[in-house]
Protein backbone atom coordinates (compact mmCIF):
# COMPACT_ATOMS: atom_id res chain seq x y z
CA UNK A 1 0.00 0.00 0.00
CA UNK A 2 1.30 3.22 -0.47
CA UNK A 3 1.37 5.45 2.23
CA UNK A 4 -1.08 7.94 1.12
CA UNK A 5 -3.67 5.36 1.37
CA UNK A 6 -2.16 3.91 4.55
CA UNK A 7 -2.44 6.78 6.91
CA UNK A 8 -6.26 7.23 5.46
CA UNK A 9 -6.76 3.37 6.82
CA UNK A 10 -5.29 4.73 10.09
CA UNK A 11 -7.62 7.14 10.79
CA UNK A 12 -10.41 5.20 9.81
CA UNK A 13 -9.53 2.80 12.10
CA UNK A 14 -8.69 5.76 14.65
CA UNK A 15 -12.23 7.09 13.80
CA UNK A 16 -13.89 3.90 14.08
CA UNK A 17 -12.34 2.79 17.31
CA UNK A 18 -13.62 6.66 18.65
CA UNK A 19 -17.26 5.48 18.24
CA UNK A 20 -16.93 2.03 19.49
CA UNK A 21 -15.58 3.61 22.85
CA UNK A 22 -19.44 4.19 23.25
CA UNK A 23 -19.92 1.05 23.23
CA UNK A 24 -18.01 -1.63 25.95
CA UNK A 25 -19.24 -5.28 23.88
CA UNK A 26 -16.43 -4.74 20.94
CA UNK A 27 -12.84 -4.75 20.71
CA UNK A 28 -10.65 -2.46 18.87
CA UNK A 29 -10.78 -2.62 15.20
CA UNK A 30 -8.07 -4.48 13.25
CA UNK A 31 -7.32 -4.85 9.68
CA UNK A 32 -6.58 -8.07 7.83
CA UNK A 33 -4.42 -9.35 5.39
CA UNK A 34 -7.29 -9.32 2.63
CA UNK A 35 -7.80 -5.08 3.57
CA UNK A 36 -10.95 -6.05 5.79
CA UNK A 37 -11.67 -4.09 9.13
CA UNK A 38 -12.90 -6.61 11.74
CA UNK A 39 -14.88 -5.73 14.62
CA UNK A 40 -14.81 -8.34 16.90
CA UNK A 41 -17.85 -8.91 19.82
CA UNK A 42 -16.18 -9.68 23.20
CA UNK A 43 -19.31 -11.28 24.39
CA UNK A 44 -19.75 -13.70 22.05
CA UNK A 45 -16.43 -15.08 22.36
CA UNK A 46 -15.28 -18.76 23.74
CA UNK A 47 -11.48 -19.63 24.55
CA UNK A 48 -10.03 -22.34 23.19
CA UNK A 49 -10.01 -23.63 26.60
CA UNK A 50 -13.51 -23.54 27.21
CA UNK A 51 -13.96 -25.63 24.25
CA UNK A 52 -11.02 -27.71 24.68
CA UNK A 53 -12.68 -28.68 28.67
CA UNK A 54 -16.09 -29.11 26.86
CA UNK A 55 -14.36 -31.44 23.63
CA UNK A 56 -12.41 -33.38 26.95
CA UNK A 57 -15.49 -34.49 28.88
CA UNK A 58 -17.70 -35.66 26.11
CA UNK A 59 -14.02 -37.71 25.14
CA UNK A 60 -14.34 -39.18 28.49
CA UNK A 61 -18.21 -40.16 28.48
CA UNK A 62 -17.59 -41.68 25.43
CA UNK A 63 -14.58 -43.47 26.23
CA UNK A 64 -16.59 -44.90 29.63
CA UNK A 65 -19.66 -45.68 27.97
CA UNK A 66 -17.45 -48.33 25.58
CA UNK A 67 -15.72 -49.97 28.43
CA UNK A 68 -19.43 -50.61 30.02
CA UNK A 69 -20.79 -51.81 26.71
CA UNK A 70 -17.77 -54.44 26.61
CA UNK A 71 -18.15 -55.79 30.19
């Protein structure tokens, strides 16, 4: 990009992250690879822990309901 049309990114993305300061459920704006501005929602949001813990248990359910069905 040249740098004409990178400082106008930057203050769109300075201008944009002004207004979502009125609002607490999104995170700052970024831009992508592809030229995209994503505005992420911190609510909707799961770690990869979260679903790693969730993935772990059913694993384990599983894994215990076999060994009953071969007794």
């Amino acid at each position: 990009m040249s740098s004409v049309i990178k400082n106008k990114v930057e203050i769109l993305l300075k201008r944009i992250d002004l207004i979502l300061n009125d609002f607490e459920n999104f995170d700052k704006p970024i831009l992508n690879d592809k030229g995209d501005i994503i505005i992420r929602n911190k609510i909707t949001r799961r770690t990869k822990k979260e679903n790693s813990v969730l993935a772990n248990v059913f694993k384990q359910i599983i894994a215990d309901d076999i060994k009953k069905n071969r007794v």
